[in-house]
Protein backbone atom coordinates (compact mmCIF):
# COMPACT_ATOMS: atom_id res chain seq x y z
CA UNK A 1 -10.45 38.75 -35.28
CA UNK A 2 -13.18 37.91 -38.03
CA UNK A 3 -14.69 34.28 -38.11
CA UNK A 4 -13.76 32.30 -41.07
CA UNK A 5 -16.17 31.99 -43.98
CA UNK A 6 -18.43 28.56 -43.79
CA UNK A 7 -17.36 27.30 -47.30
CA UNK A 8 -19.57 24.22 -48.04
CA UNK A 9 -17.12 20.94 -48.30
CA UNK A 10 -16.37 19.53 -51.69
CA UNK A 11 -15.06 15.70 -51.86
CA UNK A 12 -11.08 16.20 -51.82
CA UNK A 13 -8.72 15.85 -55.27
CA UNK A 14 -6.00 13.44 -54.33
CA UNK A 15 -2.78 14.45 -55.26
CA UNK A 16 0.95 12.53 -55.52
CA UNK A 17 3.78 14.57 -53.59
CA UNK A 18 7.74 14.10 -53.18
CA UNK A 19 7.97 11.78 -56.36
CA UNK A 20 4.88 9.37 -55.34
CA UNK A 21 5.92 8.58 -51.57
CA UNK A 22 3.12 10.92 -50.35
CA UNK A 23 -0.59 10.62 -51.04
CA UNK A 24 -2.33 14.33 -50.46
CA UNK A 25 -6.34 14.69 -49.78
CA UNK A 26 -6.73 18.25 -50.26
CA UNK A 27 -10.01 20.58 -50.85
CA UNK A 28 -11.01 20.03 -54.33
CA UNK A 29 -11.33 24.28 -54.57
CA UNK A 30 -9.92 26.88 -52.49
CA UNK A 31 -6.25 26.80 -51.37
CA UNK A 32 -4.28 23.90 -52.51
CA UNK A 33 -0.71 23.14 -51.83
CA UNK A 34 1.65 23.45 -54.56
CA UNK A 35 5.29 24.38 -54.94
CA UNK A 36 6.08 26.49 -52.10
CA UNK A 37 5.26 23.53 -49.79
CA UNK A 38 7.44 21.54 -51.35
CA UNK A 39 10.13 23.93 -51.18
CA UNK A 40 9.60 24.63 -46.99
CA UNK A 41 9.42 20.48 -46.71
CA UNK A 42 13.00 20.71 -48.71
CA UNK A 43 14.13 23.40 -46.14
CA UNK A 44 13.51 21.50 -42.87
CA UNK A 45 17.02 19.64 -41.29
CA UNK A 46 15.19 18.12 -38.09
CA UNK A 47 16.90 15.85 -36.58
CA UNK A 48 15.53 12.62 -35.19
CA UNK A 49 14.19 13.05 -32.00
CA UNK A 50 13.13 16.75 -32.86
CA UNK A 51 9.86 17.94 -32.54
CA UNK A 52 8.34 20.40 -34.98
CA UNK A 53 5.55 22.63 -35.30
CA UNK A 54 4.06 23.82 -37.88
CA UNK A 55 2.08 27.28 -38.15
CA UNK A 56 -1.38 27.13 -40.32
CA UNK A 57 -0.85 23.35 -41.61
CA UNK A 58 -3.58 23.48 -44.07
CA UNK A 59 -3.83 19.94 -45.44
CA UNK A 60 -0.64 18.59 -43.91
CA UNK A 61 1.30 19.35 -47.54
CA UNK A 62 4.40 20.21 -45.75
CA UNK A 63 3.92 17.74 -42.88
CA UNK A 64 3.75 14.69 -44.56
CA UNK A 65 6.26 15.32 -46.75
CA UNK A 66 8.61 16.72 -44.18
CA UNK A 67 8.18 13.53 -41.96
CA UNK A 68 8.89 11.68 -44.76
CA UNK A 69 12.00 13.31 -45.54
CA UNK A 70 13.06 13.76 -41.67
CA UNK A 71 12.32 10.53 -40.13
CA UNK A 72 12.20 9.85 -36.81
CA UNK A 73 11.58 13.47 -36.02
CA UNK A 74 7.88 14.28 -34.86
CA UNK A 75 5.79 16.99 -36.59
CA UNK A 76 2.83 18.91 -35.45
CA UNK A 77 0.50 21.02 -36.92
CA UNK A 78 -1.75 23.83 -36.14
CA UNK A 79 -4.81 24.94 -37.98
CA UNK A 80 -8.02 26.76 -37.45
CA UNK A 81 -10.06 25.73 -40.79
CA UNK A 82 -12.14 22.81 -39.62
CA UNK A 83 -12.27 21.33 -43.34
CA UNK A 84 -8.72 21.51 -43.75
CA UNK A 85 -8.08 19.96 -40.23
CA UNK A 86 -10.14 16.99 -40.67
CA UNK A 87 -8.00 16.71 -44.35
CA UNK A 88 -4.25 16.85 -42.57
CA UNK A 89 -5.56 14.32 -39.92
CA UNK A 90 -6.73 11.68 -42.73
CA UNK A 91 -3.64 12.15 -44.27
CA UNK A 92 -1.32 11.35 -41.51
CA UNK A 93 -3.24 8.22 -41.39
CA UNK A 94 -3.65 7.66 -45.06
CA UNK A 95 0.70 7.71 -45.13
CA UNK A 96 0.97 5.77 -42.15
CA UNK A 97 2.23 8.85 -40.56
CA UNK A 98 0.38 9.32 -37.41
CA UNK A 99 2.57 7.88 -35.12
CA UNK A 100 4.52 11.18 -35.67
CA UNK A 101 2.42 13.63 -37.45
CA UNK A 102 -0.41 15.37 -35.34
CA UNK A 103 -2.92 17.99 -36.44
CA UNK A 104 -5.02 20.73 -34.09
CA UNK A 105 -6.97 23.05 -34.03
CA UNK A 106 -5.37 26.64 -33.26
CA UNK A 107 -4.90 29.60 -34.79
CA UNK A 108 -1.81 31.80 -35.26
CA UNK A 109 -3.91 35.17 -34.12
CA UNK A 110 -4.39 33.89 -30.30
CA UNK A 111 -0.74 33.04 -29.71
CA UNK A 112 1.38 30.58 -29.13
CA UNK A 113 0.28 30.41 -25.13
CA UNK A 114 -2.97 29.37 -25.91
CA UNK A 115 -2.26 26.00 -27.28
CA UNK A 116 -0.57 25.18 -23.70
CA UNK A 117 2.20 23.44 -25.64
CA UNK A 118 6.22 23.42 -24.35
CA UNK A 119 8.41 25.03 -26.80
CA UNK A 120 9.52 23.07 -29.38
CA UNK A 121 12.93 22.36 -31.15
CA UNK A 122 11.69 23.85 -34.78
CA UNK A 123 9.13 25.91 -36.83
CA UNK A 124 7.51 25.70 -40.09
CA UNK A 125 5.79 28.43 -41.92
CA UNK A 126 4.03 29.39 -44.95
CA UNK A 127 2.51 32.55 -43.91
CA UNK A 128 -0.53 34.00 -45.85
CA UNK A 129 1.21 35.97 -48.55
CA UNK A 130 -1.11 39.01 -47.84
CA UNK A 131 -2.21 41.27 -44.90
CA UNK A 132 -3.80 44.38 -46.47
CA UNK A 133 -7.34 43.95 -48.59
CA UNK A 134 -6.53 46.66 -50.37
CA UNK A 135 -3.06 44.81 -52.36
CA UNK A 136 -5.26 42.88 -54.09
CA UNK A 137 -8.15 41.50 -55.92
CA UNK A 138 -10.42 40.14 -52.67
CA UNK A 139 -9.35 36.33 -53.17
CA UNK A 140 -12.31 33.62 -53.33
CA UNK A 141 -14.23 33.14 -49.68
CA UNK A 142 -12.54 29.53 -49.75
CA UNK A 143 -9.15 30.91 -50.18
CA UNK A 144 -9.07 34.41 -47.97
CA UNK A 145 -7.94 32.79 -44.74
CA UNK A 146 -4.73 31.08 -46.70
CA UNK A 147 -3.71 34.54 -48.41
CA UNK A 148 -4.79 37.29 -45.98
CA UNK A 149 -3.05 37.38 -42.41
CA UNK A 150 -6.16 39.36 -40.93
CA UNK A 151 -3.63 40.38 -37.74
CA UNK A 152 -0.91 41.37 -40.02
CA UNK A 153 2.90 39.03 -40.51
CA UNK A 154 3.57 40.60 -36.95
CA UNK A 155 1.39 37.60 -35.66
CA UNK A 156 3.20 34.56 -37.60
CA UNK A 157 6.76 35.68 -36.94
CA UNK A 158 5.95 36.76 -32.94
CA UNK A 159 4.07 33.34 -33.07
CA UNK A 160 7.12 31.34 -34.20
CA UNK A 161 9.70 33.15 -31.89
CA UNK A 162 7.12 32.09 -29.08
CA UNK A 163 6.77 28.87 -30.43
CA UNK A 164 10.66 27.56 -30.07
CA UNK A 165 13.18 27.04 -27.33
CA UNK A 166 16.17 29.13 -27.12
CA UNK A 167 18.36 27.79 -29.93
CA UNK A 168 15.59 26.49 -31.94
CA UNK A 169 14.99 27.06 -35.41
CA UNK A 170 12.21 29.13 -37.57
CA UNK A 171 12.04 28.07 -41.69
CA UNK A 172 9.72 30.36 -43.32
CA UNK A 173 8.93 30.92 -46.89
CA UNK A 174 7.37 34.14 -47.87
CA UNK A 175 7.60 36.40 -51.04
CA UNK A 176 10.61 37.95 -51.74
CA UNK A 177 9.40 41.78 -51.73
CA UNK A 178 8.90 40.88 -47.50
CA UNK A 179 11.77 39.57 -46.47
CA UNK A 180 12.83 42.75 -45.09
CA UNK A 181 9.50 42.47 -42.79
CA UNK A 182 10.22 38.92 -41.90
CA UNK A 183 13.85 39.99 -40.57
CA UNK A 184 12.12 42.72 -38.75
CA UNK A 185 9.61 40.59 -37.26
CA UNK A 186 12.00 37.66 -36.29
CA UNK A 187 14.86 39.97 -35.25
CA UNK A 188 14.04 40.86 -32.10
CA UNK A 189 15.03 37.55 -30.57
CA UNK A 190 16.38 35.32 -33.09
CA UNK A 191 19.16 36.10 -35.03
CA UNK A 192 21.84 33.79 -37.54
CA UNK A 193 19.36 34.28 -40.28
CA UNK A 194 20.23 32.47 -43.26
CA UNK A 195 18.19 33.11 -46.54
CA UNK A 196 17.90 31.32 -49.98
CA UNK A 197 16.33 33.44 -52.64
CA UNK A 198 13.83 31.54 -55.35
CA UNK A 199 14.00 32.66 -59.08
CA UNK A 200 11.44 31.46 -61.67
CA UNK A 201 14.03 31.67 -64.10
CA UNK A 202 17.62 32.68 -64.14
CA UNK A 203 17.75 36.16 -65.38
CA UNK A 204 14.59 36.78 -63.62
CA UNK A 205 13.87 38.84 -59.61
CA UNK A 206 13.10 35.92 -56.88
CA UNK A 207 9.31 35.85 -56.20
CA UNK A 208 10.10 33.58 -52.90
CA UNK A 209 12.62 33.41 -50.17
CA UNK A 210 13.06 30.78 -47.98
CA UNK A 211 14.57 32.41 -44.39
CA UNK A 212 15.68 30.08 -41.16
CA UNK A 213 16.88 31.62 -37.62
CA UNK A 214 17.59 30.42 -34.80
CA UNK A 215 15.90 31.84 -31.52
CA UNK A 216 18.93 33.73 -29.44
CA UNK A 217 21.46 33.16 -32.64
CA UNK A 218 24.41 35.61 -33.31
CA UNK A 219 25.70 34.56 -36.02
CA UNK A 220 25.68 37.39 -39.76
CA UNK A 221 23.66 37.16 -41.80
CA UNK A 222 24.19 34.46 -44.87
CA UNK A 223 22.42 34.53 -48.61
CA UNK A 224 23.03 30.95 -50.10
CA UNK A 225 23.15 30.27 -53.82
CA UNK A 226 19.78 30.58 -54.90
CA UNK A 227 17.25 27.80 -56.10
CA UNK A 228 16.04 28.08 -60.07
CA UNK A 229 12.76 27.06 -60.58
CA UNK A 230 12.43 26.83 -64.66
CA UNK A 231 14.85 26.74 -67.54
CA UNK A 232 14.46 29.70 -70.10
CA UNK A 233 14.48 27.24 -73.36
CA UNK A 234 11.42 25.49 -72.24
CA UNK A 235 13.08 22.06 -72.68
CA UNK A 236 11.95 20.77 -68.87
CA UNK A 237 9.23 22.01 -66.74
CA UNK A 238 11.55 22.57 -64.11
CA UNK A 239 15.81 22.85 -63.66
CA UNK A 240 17.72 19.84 -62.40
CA UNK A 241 18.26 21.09 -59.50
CA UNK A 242 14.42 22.09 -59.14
CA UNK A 243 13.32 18.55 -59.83
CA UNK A 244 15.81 16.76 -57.74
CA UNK A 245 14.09 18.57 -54.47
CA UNK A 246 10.33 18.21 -55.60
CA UNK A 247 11.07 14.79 -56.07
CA UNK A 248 12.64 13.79 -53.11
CA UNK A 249 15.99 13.57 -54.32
CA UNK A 250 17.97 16.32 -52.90
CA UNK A 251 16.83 18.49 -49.70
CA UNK A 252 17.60 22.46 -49.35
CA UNK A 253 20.43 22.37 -47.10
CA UNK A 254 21.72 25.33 -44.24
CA UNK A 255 24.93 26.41 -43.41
């Protein structure tokens, strides 16, 4: 495993998230959250009570607006990028959060063991989108450990199995052209996948899936109707539907 770059720290941007309820510190370059956070924050249904993990927090993007969505369910989140660890701690703070939200350092390539947590009731994910240097135009130094899984996908979805109890639930978002690696990776002990396909536009391929399974689940296989992201006609920045989620409004609901 290769060490992260040392990027030198920037003062953070600070961003509004889930129609102004959230305040977001986040690195002013490099990797900053954006719409598929919002979209896994939609996607999580813990209950209250429920504990959740989440693997490579960043920020906290999808923590603190997950807790706000889910409350009385307790989050926490695991990253190995010292900057953005430091950010996702101020931030449960800065929302008033921390009472639920927790942030530590970890990272996804040592396994789940090595945090010498219990399993919990449910995962988050946003893997890196990339795990072969060759696919693509070497992203900035601040960016490469958010895009390039350096172990391979193999390591997120092997880290999430390990990271729930039996009947607990993994909620990933990936790009669409893996989703037949994330089934692979999860299927060998979770099963009752259920997967909601994004679409920039209508007549247009998804570019993201969102997938949830449940460790030791059964159940076939389900595609829900899929999200829209934009209208064609340009009239709205986003669909209805869209906006409703990112703001708060409506969640992305499982079967």
């Amino acid at each position: 495993m290769s060490e992260l770059p040392v990027v030198p720290l920037e003062s953070p941007t600070e961003n509004r998230l889930l129609g102004g309820r959230v305040t977001l510190r986040q690195p002013s370059r490099g990797y900053r959250a954006g719409l598929d956070a919002a979209l896994l924050a939609a996607a999580c249904d813990a209950a209250p009570g429920a504990r959740v993990i989440e693997a490579g927090c960043g920020a906290g993007a999808v923590l603190m607006t997950a807790a706000k969505r889910r409350a009385g369910a307790c989050f926490i989140g695991v990253e190995r990028d010292v900057g953005a660890l430091a950010l996702a701690k101020e931030n449960a703070a800065l929302n008033h959060l921390a009472d639920r939200v927790e942030a530590i350092s970890g990272d996804v390539d040592a396994g789940f063991a090595a945090l010498g947590l219990t399993p919990f009731d449910a995962a988050l994910s946003n893997p890196p989108f990339f795990d072969d240097p060759a696919a693509l135009r070497a992203p900035a130094v601040e960016k490469r450990g958010a895009w390039m899984a350096e172990a391979g996908l193999k390591a997120w979805t092997t880290f999430l199995l390990k990271a729930v109890r039996e009947g607990g639930t993994i909620t990933l978002i990936h790009r669409a052209d893996r989703l037949a690696d994330l089934l692979a990776g999860l299927g060998a002990s979770a099963g009752s996948f259920q997967v909601r396909a994004i679409h920039p536009f209508a007549d247009a391929p998804a570019k993201r899936v969102l997938v949830r399974a449940i460790k030791t689940g059964k159940a076939p296989l389900r595609l829900l109707p899929a999200l829209i992201l934009h209208p064609r006609d340009g009239a709205a920045k986003h669909t209805p539907e869209a906006e409703a989620v990112l703001r708060g409004e409506a969640d992305l609901p499982w079967l």
